[in-house]
C-alpha atoms as a PDB file:
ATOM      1  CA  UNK A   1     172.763 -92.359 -13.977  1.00  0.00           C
ATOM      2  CA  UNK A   2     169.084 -91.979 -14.914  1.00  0.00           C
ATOM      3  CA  UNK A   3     166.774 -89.221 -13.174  1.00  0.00           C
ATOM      4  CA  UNK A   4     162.994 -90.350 -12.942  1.00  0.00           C
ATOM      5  CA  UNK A   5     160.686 -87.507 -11.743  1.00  0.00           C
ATOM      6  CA  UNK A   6     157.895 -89.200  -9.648  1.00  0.00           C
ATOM      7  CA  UNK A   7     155.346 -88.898  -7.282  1.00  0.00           C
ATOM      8  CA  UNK A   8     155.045 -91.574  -4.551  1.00  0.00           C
ATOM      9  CA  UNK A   9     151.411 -91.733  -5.088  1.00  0.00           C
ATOM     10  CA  UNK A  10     151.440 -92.468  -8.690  1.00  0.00           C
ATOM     11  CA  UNK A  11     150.783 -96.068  -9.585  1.00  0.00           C
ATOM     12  CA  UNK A  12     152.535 -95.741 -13.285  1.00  0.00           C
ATOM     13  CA  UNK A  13     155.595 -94.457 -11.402  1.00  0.00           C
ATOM     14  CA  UNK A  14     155.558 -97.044  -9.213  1.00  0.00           C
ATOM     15  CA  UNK A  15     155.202 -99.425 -11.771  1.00  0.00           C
ATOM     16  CA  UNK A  16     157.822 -97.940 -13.147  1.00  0.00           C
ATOM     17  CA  UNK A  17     160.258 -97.822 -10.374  1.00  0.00           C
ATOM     18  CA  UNK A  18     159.442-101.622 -10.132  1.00  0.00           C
ATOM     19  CA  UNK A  19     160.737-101.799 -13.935  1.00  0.00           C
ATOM     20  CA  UNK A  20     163.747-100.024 -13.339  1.00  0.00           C
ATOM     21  CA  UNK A  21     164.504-102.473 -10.088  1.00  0.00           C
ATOM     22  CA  UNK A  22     163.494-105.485 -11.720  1.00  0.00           C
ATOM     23  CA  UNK A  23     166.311-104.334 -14.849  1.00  0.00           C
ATOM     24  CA  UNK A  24     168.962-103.445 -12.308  1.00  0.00           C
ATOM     25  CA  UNK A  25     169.203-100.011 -13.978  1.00  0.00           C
ATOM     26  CA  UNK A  26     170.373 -97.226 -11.393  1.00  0.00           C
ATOM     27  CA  UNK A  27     168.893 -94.823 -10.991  1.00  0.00           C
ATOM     28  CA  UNK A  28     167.932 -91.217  -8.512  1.00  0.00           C
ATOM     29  CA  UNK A  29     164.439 -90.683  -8.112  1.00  0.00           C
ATOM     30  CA  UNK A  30     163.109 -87.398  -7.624  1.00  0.00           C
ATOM     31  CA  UNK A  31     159.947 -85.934  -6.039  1.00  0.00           C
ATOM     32  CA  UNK A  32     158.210 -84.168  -8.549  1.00  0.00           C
ATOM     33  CA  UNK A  33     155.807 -82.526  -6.542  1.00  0.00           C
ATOM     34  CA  UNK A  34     158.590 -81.139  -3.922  1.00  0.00           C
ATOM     35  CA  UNK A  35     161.570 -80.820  -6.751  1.00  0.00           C
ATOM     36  CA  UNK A  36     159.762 -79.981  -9.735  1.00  0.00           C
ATOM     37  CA  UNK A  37     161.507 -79.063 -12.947  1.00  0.00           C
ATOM     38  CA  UNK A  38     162.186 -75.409 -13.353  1.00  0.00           C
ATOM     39  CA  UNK A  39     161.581 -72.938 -16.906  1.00  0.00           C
ATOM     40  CA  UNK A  40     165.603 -73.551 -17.940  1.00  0.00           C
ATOM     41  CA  UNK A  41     165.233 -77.788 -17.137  1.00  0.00           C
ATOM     42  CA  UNK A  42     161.925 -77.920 -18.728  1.00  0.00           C
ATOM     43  CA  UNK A  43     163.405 -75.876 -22.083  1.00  0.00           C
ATOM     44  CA  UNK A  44     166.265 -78.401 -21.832  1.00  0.00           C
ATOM     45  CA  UNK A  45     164.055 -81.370 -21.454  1.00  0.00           C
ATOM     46  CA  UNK A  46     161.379 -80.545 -24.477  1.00  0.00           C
ATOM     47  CA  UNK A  47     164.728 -79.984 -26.448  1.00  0.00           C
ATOM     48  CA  UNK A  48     166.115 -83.152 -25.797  1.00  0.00           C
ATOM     49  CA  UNK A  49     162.934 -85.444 -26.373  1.00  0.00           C
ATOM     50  CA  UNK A  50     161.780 -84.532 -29.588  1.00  0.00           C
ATOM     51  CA  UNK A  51     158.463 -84.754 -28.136  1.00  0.00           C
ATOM     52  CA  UNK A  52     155.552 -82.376 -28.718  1.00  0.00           C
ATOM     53  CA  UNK A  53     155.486 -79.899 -26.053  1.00  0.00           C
ATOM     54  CA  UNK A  54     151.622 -81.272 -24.839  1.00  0.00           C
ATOM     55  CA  UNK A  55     153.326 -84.417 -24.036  1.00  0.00           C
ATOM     56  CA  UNK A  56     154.840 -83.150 -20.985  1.00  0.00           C
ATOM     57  CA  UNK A  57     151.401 -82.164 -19.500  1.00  0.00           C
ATOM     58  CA  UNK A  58     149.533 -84.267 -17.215  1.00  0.00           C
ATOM     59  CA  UNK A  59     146.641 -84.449 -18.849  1.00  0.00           C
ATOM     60  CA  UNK A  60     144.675 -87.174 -16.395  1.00  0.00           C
ATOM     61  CA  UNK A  61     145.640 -84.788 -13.401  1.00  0.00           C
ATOM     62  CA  UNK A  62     143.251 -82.915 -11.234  1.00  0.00           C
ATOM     63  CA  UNK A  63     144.872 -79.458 -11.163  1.00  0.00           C
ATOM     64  CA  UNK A  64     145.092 -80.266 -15.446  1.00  0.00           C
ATOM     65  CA  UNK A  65     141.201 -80.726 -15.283  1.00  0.00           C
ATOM     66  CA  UNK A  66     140.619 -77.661 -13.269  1.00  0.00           C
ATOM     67  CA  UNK A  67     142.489 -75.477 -14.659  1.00  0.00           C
ATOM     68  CA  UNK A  68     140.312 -76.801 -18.044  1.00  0.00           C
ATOM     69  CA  UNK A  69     144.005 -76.269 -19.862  1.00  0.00           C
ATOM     70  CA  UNK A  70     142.710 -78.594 -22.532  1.00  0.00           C
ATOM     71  CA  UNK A  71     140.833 -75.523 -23.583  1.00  0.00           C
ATOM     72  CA  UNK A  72     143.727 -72.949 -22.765  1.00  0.00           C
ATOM     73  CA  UNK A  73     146.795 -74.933 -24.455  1.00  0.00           C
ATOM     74  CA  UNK A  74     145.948 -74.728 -27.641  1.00  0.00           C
ATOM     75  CA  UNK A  75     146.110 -70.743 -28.030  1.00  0.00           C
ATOM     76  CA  UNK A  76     148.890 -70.460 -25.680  1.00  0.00           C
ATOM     77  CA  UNK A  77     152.817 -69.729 -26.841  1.00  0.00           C
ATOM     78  CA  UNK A  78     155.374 -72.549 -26.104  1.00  0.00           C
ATOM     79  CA  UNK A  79     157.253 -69.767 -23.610  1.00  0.00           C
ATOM     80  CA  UNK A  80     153.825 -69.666 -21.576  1.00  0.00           C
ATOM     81  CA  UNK A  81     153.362 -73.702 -21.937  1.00  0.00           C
ATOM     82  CA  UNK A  82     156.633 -73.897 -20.057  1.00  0.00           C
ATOM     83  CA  UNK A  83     156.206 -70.889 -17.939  1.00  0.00           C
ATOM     84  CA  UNK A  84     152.606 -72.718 -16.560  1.00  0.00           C
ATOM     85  CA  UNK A  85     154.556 -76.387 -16.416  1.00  0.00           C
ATOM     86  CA  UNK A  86     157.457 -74.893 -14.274  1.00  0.00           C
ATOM     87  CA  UNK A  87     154.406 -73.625 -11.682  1.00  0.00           C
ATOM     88  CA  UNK A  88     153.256 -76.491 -10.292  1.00  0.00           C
ATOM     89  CA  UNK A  89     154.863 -80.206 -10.641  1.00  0.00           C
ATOM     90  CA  UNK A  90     151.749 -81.443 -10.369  1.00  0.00           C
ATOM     91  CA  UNK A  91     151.107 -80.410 -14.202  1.00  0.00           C
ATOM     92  CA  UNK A  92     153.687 -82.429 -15.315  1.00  0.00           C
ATOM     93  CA  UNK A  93     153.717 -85.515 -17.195  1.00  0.00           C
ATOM     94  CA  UNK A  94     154.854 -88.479 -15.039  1.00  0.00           C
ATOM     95  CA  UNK A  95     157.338 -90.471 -15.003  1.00  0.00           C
ATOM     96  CA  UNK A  96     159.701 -88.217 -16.364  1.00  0.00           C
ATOM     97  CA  UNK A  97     162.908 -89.999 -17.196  1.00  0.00           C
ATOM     98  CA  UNK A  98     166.039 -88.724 -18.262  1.00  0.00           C
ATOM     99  CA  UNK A  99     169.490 -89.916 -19.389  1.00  0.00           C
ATOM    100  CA  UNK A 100     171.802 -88.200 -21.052  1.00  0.00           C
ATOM    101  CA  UNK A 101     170.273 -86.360 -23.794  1.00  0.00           C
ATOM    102  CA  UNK A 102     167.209 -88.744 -24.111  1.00  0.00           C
ATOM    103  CA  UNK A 103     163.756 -87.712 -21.924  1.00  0.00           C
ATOM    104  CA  UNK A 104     160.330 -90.177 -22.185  1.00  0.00           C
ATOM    105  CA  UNK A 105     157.520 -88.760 -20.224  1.00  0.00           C
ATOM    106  CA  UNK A 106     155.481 -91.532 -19.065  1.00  0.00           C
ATOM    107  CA  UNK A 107     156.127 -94.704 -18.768  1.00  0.00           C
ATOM    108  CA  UNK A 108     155.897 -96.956 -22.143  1.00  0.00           C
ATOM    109  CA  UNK A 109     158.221-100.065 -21.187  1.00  0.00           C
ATOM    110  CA  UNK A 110     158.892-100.330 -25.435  1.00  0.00           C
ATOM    111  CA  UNK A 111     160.228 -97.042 -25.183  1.00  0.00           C
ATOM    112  CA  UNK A 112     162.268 -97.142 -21.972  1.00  0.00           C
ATOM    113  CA  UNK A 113     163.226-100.785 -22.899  1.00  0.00           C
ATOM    114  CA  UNK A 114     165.000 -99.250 -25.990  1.00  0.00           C
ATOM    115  CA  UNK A 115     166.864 -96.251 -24.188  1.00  0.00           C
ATOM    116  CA  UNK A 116     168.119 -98.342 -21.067  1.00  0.00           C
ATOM    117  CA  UNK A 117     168.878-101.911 -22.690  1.00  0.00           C
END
């Protein structure tokens, strides 16, 4: 089954939600803000995508903005990155989809076209 970390107030999640229905792919939805990925998950999820670790950041969020991480990022260590990600949901890139060993963060339909069809 596939695991999407949302936030009901999202419109890319709910656009992709509406994907994911439309595709009859199952899948658990999870509440990003309330259930948000701890350190371990987040090590586990960075593994598994291949993806640079500044992908996973929500860089159009407010808290992102606020916290002017754009500036801090750079001359932080990965442990820290993952530390400040694990904080506050809210930081995190969404959707976060995972199956299996595969994990997108955001939603691209190419790229969640060619994991789930």
């Amino acid at each position: 089954m596939v695991q999407v970390y949302c936030y009901d107030r999202c419109t890319t999640c709910k656009k992709a939600l509406k994907w994911l229905d439309e595709k009859n792919i199952p899948h658990e939805v999870i509440d990003i803000k309330e259930h948000h990925p701890d350190e371990a998950k987040l090590k586990e999820y960075y593994r598994k995508s291949g993806l640079p670790l500044k992908r996973f950041f929500n860089t159009s969020g407010q808290i992102y903005r606020q916290m002017e991480l754009s500036k801090k990022i750079p001359d932080m260590t990965e442990e820290e990155q993952i530390r400040l990600l694990a904080s506050d949901g809210m930081l995190v890139k969404r959707p976060l989809l995972i199956k299996d060993d595969h994990v997108l963060t955001g939603f691209k339909q190419e790229e969640w076209e060619s994991l789930l069809l």
